[in-house]
Protein backbone atom coordinates (compact mmCIF):
# COMPACT_ATOMS: atom_id res chain seq x y z
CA UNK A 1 0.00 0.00 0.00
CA UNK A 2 1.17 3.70 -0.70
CA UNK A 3 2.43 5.55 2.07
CA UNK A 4 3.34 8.94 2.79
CA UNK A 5 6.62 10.33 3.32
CA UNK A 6 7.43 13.63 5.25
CA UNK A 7 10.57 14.92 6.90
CA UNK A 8 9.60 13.74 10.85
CA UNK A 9 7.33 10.98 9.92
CA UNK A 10 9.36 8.12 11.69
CA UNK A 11 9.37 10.56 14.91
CA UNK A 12 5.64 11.42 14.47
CA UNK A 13 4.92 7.57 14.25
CA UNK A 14 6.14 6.61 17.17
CA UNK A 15 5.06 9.81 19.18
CA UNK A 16 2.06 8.47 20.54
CA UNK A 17 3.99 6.03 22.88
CA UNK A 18 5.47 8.66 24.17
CA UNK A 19 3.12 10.51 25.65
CA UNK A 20 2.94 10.39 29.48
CA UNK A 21 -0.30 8.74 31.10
CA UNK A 22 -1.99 12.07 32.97
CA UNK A 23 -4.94 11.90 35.16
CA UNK A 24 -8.03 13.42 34.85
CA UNK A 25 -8.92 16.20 37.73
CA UNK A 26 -12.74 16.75 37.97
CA UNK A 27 -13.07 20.74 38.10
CA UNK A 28 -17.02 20.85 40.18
CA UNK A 29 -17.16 23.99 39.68
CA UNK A 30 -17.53 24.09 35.44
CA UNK A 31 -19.59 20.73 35.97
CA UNK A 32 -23.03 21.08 35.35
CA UNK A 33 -26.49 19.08 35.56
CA UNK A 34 -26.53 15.28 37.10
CA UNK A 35 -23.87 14.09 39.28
CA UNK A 36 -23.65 10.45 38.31
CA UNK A 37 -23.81 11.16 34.30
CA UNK A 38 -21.27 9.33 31.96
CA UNK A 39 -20.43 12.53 29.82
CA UNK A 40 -17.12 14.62 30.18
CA UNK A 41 -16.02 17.58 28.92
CA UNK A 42 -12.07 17.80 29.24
CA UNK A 43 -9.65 21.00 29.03
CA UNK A 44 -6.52 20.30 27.73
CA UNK A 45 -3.96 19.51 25.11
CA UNK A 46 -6.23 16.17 23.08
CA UNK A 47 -3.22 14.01 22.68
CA UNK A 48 -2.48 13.96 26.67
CA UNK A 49 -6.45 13.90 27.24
CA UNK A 50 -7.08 10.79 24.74
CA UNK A 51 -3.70 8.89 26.13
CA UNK A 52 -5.42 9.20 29.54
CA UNK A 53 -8.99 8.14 28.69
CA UNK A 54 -7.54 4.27 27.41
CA UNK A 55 -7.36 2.63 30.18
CA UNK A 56 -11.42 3.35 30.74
CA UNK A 57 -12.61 3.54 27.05
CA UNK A 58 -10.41 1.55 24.68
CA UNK A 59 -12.51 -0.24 22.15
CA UNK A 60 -15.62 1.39 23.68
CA UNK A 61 -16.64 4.31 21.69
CA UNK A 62 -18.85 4.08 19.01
CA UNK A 63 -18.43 7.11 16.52
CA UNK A 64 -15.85 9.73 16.57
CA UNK A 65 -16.60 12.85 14.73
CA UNK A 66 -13.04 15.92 14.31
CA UNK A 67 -12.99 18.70 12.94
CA UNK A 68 -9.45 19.28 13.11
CA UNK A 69 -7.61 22.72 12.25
CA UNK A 70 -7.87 22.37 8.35
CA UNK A 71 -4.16 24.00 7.63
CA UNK A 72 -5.45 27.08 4.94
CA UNK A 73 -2.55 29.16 5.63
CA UNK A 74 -5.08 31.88 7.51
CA UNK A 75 -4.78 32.35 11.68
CA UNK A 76 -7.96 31.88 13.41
CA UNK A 77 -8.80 33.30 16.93
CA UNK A 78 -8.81 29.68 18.38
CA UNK A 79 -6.38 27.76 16.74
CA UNK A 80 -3.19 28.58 14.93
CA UNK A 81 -4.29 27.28 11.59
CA UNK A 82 -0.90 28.24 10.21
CA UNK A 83 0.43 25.18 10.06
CA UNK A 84 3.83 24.35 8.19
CA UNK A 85 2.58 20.80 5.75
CA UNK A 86 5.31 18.87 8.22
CA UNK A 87 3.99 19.87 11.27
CA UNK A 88 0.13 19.37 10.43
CA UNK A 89 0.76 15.88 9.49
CA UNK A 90 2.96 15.69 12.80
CA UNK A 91 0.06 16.83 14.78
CA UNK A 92 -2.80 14.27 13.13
CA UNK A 93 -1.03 11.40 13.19
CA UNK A 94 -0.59 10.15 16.71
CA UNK A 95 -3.78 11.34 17.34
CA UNK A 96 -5.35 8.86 14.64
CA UNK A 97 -3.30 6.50 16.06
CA UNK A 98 -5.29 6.83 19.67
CA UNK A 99 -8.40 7.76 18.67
CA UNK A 100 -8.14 4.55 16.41
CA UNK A 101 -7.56 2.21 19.83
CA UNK A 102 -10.43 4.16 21.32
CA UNK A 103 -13.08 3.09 18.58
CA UNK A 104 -15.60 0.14 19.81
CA UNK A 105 -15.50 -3.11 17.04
CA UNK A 106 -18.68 -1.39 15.37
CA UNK A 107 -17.23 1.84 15.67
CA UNK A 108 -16.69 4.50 12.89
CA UNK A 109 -14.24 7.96 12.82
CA UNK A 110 -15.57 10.96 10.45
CA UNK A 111 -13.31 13.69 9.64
CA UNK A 112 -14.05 16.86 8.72
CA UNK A 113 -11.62 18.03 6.13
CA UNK A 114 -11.02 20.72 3.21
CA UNK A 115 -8.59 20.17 -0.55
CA UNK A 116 -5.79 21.95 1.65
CA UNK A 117 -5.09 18.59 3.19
CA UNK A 118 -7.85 16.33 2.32
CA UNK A 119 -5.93 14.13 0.50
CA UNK A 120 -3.23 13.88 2.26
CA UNK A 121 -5.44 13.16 5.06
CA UNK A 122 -6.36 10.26 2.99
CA UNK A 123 -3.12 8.42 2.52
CA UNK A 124 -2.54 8.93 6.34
CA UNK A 125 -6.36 7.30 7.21
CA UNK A 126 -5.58 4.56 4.72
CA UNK A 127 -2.30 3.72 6.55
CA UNK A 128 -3.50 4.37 10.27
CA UNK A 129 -7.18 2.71 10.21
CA UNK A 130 -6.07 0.36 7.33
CA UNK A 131 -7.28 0.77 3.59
CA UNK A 132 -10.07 -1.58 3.53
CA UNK A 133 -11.75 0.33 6.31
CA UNK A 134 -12.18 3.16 4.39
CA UNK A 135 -16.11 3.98 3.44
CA UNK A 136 -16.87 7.43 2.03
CA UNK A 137 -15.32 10.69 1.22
CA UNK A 138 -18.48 12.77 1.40
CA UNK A 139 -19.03 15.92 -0.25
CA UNK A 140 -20.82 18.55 2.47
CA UNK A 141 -21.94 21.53 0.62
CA UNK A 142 -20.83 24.25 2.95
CA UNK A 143 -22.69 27.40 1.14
CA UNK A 144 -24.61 27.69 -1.62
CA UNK A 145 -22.95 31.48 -2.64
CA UNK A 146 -20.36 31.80 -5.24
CA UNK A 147 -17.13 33.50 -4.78
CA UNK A 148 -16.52 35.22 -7.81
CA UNK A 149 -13.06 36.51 -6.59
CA UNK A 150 -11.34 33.21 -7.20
CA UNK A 151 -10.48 30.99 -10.39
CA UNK A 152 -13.06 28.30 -9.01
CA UNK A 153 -15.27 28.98 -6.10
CA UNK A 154 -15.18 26.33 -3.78
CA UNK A 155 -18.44 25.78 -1.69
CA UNK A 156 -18.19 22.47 0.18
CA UNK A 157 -15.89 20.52 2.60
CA UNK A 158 -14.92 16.84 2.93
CA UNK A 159 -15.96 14.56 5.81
CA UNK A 160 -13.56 11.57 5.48
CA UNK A 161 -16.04 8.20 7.05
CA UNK A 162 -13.74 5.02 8.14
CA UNK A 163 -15.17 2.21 9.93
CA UNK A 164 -13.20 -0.13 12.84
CA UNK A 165 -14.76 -3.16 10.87
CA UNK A 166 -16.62 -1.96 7.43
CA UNK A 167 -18.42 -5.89 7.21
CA UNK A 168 -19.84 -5.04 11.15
CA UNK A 169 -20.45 -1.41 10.47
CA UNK A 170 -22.24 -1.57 7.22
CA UNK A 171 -24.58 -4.07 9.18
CA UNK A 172 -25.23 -1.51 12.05
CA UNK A 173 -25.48 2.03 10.29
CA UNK A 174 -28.96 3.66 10.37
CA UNK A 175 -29.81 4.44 6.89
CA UNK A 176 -31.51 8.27 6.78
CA UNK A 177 -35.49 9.01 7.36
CA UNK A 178 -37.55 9.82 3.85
CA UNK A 179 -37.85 12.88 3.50
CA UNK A 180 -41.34 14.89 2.93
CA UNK A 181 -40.25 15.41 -0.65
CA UNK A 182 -39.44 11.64 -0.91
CA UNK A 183 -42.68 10.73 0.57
CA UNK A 184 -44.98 13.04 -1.58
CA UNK A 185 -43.78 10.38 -4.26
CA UNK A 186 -45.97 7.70 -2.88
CA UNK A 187 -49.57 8.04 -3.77
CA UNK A 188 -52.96 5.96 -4.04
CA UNK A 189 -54.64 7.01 -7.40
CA UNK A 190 -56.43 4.12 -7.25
CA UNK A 191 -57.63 3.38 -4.28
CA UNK A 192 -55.03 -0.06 -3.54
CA UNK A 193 -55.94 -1.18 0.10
CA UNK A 194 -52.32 -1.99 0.85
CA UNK A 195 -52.05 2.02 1.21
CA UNK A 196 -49.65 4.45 -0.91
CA UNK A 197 -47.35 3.54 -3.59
CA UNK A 198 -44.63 4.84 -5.79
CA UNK A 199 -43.97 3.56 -9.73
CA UNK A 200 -40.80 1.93 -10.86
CA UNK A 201 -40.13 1.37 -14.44
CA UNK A 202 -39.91 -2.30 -14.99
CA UNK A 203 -37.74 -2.50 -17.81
CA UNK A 204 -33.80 -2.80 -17.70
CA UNK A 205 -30.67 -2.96 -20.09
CA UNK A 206 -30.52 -6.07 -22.44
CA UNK A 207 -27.18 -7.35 -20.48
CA UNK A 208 -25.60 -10.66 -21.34
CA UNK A 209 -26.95 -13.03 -19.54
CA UNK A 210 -30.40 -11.68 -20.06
CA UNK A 211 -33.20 -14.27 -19.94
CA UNK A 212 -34.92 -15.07 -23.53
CA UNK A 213 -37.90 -14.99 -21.57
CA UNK A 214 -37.49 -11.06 -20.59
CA UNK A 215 -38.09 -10.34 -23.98
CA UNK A 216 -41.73 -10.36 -25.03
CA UNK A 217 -44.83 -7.89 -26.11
CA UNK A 218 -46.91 -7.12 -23.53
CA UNK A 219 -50.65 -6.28 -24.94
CA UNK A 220 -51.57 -3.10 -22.24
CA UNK A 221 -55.32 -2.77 -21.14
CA UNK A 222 -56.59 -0.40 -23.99
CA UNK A 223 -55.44 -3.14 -26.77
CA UNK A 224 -52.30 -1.57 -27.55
CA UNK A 225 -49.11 -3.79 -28.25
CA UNK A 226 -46.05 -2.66 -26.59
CA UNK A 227 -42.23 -3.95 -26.73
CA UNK A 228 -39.08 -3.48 -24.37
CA UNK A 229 -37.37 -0.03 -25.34
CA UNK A 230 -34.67 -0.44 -27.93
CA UNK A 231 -31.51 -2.03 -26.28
CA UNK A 232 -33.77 -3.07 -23.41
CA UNK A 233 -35.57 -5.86 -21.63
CA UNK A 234 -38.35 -6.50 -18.94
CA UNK A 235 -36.93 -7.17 -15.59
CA UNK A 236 -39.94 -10.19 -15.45
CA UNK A 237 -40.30 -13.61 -17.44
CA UNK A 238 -43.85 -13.30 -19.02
CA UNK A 239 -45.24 -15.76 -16.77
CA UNK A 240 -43.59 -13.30 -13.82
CA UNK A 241 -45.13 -10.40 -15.25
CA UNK A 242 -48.89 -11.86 -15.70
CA UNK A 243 -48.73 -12.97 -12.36
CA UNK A 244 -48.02 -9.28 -10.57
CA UNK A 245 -50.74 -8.40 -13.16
CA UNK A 246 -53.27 -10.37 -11.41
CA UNK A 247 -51.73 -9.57 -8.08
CA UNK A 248 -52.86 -5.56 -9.15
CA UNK A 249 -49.04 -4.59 -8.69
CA UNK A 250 -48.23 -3.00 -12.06
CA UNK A 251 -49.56 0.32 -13.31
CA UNK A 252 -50.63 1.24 -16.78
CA UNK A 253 -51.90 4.48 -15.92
CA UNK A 254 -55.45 5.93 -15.39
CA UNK A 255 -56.57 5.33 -19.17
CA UNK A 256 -54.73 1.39 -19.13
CA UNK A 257 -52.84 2.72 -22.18
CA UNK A 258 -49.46 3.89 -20.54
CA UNK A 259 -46.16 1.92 -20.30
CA UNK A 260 -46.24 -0.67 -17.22
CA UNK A 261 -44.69 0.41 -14.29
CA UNK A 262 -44.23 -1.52 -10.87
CA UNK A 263 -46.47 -0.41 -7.77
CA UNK A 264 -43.58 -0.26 -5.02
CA UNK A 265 -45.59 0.15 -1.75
CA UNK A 266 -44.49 2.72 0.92
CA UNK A 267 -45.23 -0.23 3.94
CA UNK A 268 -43.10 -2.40 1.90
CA UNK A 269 -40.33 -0.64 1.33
CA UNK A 270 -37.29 -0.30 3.53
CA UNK A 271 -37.40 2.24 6.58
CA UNK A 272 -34.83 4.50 5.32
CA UNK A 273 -32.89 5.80 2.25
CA UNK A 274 -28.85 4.46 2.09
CA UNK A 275 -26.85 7.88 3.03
CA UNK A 276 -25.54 9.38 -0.20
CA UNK A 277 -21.95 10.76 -0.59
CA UNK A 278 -23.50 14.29 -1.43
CA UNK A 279 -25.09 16.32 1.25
CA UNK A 280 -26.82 19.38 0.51
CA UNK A 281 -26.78 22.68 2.69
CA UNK A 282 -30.62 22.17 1.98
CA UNK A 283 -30.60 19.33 4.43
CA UNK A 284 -27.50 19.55 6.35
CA UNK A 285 -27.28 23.33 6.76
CA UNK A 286 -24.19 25.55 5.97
CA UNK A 287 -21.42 27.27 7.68
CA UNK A 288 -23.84 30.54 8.09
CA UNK A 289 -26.61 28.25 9.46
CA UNK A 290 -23.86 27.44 12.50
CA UNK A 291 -22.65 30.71 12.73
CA UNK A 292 -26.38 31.85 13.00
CA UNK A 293 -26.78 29.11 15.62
CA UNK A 294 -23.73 30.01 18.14
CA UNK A 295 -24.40 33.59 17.72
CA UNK A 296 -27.63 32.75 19.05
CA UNK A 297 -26.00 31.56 21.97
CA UNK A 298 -23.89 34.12 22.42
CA UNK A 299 -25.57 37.46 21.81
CA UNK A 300 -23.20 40.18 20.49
CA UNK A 301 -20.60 37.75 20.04
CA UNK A 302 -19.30 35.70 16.99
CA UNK A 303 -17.13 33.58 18.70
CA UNK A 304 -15.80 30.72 16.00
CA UNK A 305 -15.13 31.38 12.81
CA UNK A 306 -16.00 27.70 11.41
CA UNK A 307 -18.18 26.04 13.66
CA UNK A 308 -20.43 22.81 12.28
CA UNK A 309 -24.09 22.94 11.88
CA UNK A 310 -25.85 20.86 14.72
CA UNK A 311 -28.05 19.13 11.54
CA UNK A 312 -24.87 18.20 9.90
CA UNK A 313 -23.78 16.32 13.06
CA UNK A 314 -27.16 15.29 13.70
CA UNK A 315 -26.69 13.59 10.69
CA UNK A 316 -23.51 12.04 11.52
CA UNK A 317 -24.63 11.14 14.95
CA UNK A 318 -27.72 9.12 13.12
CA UNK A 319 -26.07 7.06 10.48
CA UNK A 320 -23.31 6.12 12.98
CA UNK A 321 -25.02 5.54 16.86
CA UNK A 322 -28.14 4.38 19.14
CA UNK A 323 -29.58 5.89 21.98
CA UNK A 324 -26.90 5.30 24.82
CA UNK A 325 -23.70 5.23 22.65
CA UNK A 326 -20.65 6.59 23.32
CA UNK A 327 -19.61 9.95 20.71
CA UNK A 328 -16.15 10.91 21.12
CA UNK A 329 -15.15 14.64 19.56
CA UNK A 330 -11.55 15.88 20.95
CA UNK A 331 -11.28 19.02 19.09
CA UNK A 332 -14.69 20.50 20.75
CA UNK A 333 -14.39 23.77 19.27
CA UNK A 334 -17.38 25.15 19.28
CA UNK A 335 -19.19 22.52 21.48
CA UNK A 336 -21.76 21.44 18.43
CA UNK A 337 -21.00 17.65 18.39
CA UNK A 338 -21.41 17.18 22.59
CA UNK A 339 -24.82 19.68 22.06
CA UNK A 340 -25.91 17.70 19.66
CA UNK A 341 -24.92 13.83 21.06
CA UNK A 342 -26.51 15.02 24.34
CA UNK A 343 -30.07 16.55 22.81
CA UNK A 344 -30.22 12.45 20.86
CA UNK A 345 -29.35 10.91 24.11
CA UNK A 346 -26.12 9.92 23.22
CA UNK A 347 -23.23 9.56 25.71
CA UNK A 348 -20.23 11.86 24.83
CA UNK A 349 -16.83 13.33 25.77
CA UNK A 350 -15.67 16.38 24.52
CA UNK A 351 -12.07 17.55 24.31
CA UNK A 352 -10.52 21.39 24.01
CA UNK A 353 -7.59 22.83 24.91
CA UNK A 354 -8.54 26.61 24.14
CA UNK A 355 -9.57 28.82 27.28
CA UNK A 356 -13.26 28.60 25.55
CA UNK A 357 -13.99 25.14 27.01
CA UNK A 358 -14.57 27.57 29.89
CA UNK A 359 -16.03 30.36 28.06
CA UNK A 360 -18.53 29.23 25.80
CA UNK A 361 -18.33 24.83 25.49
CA UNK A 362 -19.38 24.43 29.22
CA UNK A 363 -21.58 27.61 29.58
CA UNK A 364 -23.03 25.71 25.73
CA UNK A 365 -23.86 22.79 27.39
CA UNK A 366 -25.73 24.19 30.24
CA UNK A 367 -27.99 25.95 27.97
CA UNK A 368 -28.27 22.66 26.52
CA UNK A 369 -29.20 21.17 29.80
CA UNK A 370 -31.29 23.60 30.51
CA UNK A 371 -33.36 23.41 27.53
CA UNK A 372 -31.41 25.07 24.64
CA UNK A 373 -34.29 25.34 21.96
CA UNK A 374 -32.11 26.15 19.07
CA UNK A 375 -30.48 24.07 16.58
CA UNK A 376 -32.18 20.22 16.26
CA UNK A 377 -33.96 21.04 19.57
CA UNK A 378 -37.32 20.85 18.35
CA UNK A 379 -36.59 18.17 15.91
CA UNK A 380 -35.79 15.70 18.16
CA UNK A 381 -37.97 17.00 20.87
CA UNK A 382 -35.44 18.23 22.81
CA UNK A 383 -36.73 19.65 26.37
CA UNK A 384 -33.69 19.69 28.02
CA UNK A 385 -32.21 17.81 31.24
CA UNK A 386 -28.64 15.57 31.74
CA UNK A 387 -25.43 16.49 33.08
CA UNK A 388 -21.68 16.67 32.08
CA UNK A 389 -18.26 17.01 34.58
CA UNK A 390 -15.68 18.94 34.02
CA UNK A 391 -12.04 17.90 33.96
CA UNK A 392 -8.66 19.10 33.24
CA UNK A 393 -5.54 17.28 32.81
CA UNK A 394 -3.59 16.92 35.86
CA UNK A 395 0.16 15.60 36.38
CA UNK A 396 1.67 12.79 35.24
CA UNK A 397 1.26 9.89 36.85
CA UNK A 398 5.02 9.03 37.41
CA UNK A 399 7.78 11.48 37.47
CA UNK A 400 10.80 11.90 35.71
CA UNK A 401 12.35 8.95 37.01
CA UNK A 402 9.38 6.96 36.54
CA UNK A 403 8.49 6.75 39.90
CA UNK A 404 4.76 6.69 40.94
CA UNK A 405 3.99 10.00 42.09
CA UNK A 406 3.04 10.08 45.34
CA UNK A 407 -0.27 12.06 44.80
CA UNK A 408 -1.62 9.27 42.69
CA UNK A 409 -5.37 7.46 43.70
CA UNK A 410 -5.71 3.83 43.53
CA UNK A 411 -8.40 3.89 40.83
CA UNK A 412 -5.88 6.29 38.42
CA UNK A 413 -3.07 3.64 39.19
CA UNK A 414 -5.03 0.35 39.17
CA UNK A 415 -6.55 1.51 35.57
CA UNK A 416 -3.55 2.24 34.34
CA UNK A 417 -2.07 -1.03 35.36
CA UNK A 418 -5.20 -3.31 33.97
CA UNK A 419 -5.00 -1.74 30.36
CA UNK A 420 -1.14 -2.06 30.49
CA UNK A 421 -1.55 -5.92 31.52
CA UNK A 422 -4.90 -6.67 29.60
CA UNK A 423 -5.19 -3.78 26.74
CA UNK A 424 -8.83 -3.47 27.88
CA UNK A 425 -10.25 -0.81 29.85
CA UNK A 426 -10.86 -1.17 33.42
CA UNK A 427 -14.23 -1.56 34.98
CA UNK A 428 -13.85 -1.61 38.79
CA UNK A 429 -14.94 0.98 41.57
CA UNK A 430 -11.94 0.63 43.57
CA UNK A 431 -12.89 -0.71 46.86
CA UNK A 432 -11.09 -3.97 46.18
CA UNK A 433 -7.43 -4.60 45.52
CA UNK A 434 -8.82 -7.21 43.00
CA UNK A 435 -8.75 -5.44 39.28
CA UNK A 436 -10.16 -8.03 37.67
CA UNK A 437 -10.17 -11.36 35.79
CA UNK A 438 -8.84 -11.54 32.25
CA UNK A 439 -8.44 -14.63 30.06
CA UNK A 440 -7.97 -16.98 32.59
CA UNK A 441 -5.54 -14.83 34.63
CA UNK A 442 -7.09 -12.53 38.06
CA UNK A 443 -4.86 -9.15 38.41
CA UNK A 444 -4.55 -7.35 41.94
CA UNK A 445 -2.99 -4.16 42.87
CA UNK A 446 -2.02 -3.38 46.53
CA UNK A 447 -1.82 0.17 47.08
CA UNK A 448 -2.15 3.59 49.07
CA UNK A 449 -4.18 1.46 51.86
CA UNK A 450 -6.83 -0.15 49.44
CA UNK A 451 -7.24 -2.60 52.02
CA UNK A 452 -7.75 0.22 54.78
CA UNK A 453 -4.16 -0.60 56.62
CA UNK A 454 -1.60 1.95 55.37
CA UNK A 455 1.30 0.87 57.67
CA UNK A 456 4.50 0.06 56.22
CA UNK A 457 4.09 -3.09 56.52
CA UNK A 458 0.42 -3.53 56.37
CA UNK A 459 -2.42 -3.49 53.37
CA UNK A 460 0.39 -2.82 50.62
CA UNK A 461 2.32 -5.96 50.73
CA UNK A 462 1.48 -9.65 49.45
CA UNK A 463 1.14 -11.57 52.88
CA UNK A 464 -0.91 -14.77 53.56
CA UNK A 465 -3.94 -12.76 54.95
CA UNK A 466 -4.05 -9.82 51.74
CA UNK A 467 -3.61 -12.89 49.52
CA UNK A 468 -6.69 -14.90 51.37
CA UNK A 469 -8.94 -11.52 50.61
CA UNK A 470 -7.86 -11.49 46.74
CA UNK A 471 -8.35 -15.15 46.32
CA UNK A 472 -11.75 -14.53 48.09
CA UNK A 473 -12.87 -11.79 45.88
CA UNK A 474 -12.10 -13.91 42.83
CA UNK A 475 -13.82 -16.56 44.32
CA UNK A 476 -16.69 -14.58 44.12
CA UNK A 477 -15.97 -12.76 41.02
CA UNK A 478 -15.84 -15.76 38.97
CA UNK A 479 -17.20 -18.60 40.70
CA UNK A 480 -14.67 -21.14 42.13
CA UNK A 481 -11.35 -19.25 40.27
CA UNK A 482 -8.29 -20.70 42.12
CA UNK A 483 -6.24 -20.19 38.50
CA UNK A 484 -3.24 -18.01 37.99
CA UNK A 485 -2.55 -14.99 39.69
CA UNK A 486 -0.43 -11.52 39.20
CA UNK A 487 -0.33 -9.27 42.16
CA UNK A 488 1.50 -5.26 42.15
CA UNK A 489 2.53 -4.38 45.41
CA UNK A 490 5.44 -2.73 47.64
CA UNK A 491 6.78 -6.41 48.65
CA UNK A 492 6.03 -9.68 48.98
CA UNK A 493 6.46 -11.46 52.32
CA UNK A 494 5.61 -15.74 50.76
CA UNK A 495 8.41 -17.30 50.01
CA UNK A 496 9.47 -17.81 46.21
CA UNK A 497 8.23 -21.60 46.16
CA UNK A 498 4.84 -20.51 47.68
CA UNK A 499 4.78 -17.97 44.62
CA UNK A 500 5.65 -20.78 42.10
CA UNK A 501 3.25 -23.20 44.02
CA UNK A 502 0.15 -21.39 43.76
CA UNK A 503 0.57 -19.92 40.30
CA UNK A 504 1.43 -15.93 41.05
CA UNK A 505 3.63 -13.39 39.46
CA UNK A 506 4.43 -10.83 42.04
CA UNK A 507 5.33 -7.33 40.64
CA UNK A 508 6.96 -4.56 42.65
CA UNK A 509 5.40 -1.11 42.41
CA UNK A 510 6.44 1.23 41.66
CA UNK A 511 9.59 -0.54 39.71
CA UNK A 512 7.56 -3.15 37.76
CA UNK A 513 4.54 -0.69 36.50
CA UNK A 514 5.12 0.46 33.09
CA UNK A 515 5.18 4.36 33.11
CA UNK A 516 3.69 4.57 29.42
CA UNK A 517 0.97 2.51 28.02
């Protein structure tokens, strides 16, 4: 497969390894709405905040929609779009590379893109997500005004659609609702009792392969002899065709003299319309439909010079989720896709490292919580209601050195330890040194008094008793496990052959935790 070559690509490559695991710091005052809700709004740089979300979301969210900065050469107030070619690519790639691990089996990543980079962008995708997961490069018309100033006016933007698993996906996607127009098509001019239909021509092109029995003259109600059009065929043997005829499911028009035509019932057909590549600013909106919308929001302020229709992500959000799923967005901007997930009843997380995930993301989403009526509100009945917490990236969780920084909770540390050992996100609440049991192995972590005994010598170290609790908890975690065993703690007091004996890998922290996942 083709790749792309730029001056720091095998740096860039390998950059998302290095970045350091950070935790997440809840900031209660920005949160907003219900306390126990799943959906986060982080501040911070998106390649620290999407290294830290792994170990709790890996494989686990089910659409990603970016709008990353698009590189035109022009500064914006938000973002420095100025970009050297090197440095863009720089920036997207380990951040594919992560939001790629983050995607859920069914899971799809859309892309928001112009022609500056769009197919570069391309290459890159094809390389990162694989080529055979690509699925569209749709076509969103942006405005429907000319600019007359340049040699061609460009008036849309690319949204670049890849899939975790395209044969999974293409089974899961929602196709799109009819719309009005598309349903005016279906009529009942003649009274059928199986309710309003829509004709279909029910000839085809004479192919090889073509049946000798799809050719014949069909003699219409009024008399009149009729023949496929030149170069053509029926799509129906004449036995076929006689047969609908009695069934009443071909048309010949009011008078019986017009060309056949099949009766293709609305109650029959399927419940939605396969998404095209094209989407027009008739159904999607355009960039002064979103500008129109956040100005809303913020009166006397135009705050983003790009931001997304909440119908185009409605859109997105459709075609690619259920009520309940996880959207992912870490370049926020504007706030549109968390709006917009949270008014469908979608999980989300949003990421932004600009001071206006204070300013106007969170203030967004309260509105949004409190009832925001704009945008898709009334669409999708949207009356308001939910919740979102606020976080910002904290320190590191291991210093310089690689030591586990003292400051560090047990539920940062024993996350961060499961998806190192398992490469699954961790599910536990932290009131038992037990992590978990994965493929036949259980995984325990003793640390900062999990057991409530922070002597020295106490709930941090592998003795007879804290091993009786862990085997106890698995036990009861899986019914009967006795099987094989790794335990992190500060020291081990059973002797090596007791270790060996009962099947358990004993790990020193902080020496034997990895300090990058």
């Amino acid at each position: 497969m083709p790749t792309l070559n730029w001056l720091t690509r095998e740096a860039d490559i390998r950059a998302a390894t290095r970045v350091e695991y950070r935790l997440l710091e809840e900031v209660a005052e920005h949160s907003s709405g219900e306390g126990k809700t799943a959906n986060m709004l982080i501040h911070g740089d998106n390649l620290d905040a999407l290294k830290a979300l792994l170990p709790f979301y890996a494989g686990r969210v089910k659409c990603i929609y970016i709008d990353p900065p698009y590189n035109t050469r022009s500064a914006f107030e938000q973002y420095d779009d100025n970009l050297e070619h090197t440095r863009w690519l720089a920036m997207m790639w380990p951040r594919l590379e992560l939001l790629r691990e983050l995607l859920s089996e069914d899971g799809s990543i859309w892309v928001s893109i112009d022609d500056n980079e769009a197919h570069y962008l391309k290459v890159v995708m094809d390389e990162v997500m694989g080529r055979s997961s690509f699925v569209a490069d749709i076509v969103w018309q942006r405005t429907h005004t000319r600019e007359n100033r340049t040699d061609i006016s460009n008036v849309h933007d690319n949204i670049l659609v890849y899939a975790k698993n395209r044969a999974i996906w293409r089974e899961i996607r929602n196709p799109l609702p009819k719309s009005e127009e598309q349903l005016q098509r279906f009529k009942n001019p003649d009274g059928d009792p199986r309710g309003r239909w829509a004709s279909l021509p029910i000839h085809a092109k004479a192919e090889k392969g073509r049946r000798r029995e799809q050719f014949f003259t069909i003699t219409l109600p009024s008399g009149r002899e009729l023949d496929p059009p030149p170069g053509r065929c029926w799509l129906y043997t004449e036995d076929r065709f006689l047969e609908m005829c009695a069934e009443d499911r071909i048309w010949f028009g009011e008078n019986g003299n017009n060309a056949p035509r099949l009766k293709s019932f609305l109650s029959e057909v399927q419940s939605g319309l396969v998404p095209s590549t094209h989407w027009s600013h008739k159904e999607v909106g355009t960039t002064g439909t979103a500008k129109s919308e956040v100005v809303s929001l913020f009166e006397g302020e135009t705050p983003f010079s790009t931001p997304k229709p909440e119908a185009l992500i409605e859109r997105v959000v459709h075609i690619a989720t259920n009520a309940g799923d996880l959207v992912l967005d870490s370049f926020l901007g504007s706030g549109t896709t968390a709006a917009v997930a949270h008014k469908m009843g979608r999980r989300w997380i949003g990421v932004e490292m600009g001071e206006h995930a204070v300013t106007h993301c969170a203030p967004r989403l309260q509105k949004v919580i409190d009832g925001d009526e704009g945008g898709i509100s009334e669409r999708v009945g949207w009356k308001g209601g939910g919740g979102f917490r606020f976080y910002r990236l904290g320190p590191p969780a291991f210093d310089a050195d690689g030591r586990i920084r003292p400051d560090i909770q047990f539920s940062a540390l024993a996350a961060h330890v499961w998806f190192s050992e398992t490469g699954t996100p961790w599910d536990g609440d932290g009131c038992s040194p037990l992590l978990g049991i994965h493929d036949g192995r259980a995984w325990a972590l003793l640390y900062n008094g999990v057991l409530g005994d922070r002597r020295e010598d106490g709930g941090n170290v592998l003795t007879r008793g804290t091993l009786a609790l862990i085997r106890e908890k698995a036990a009861e975690t899986e019914q009967g496990f006795a099987g094989p065993l790794t335990v992190y703690g500060e020291q081990s007091r059973l002797a090596t052959e007791t270790l060996e004996g009962e099947g358990i890998v004993f790990k020193q922290t902080p020496y034997d935790i990895e300090s990058r996942a």
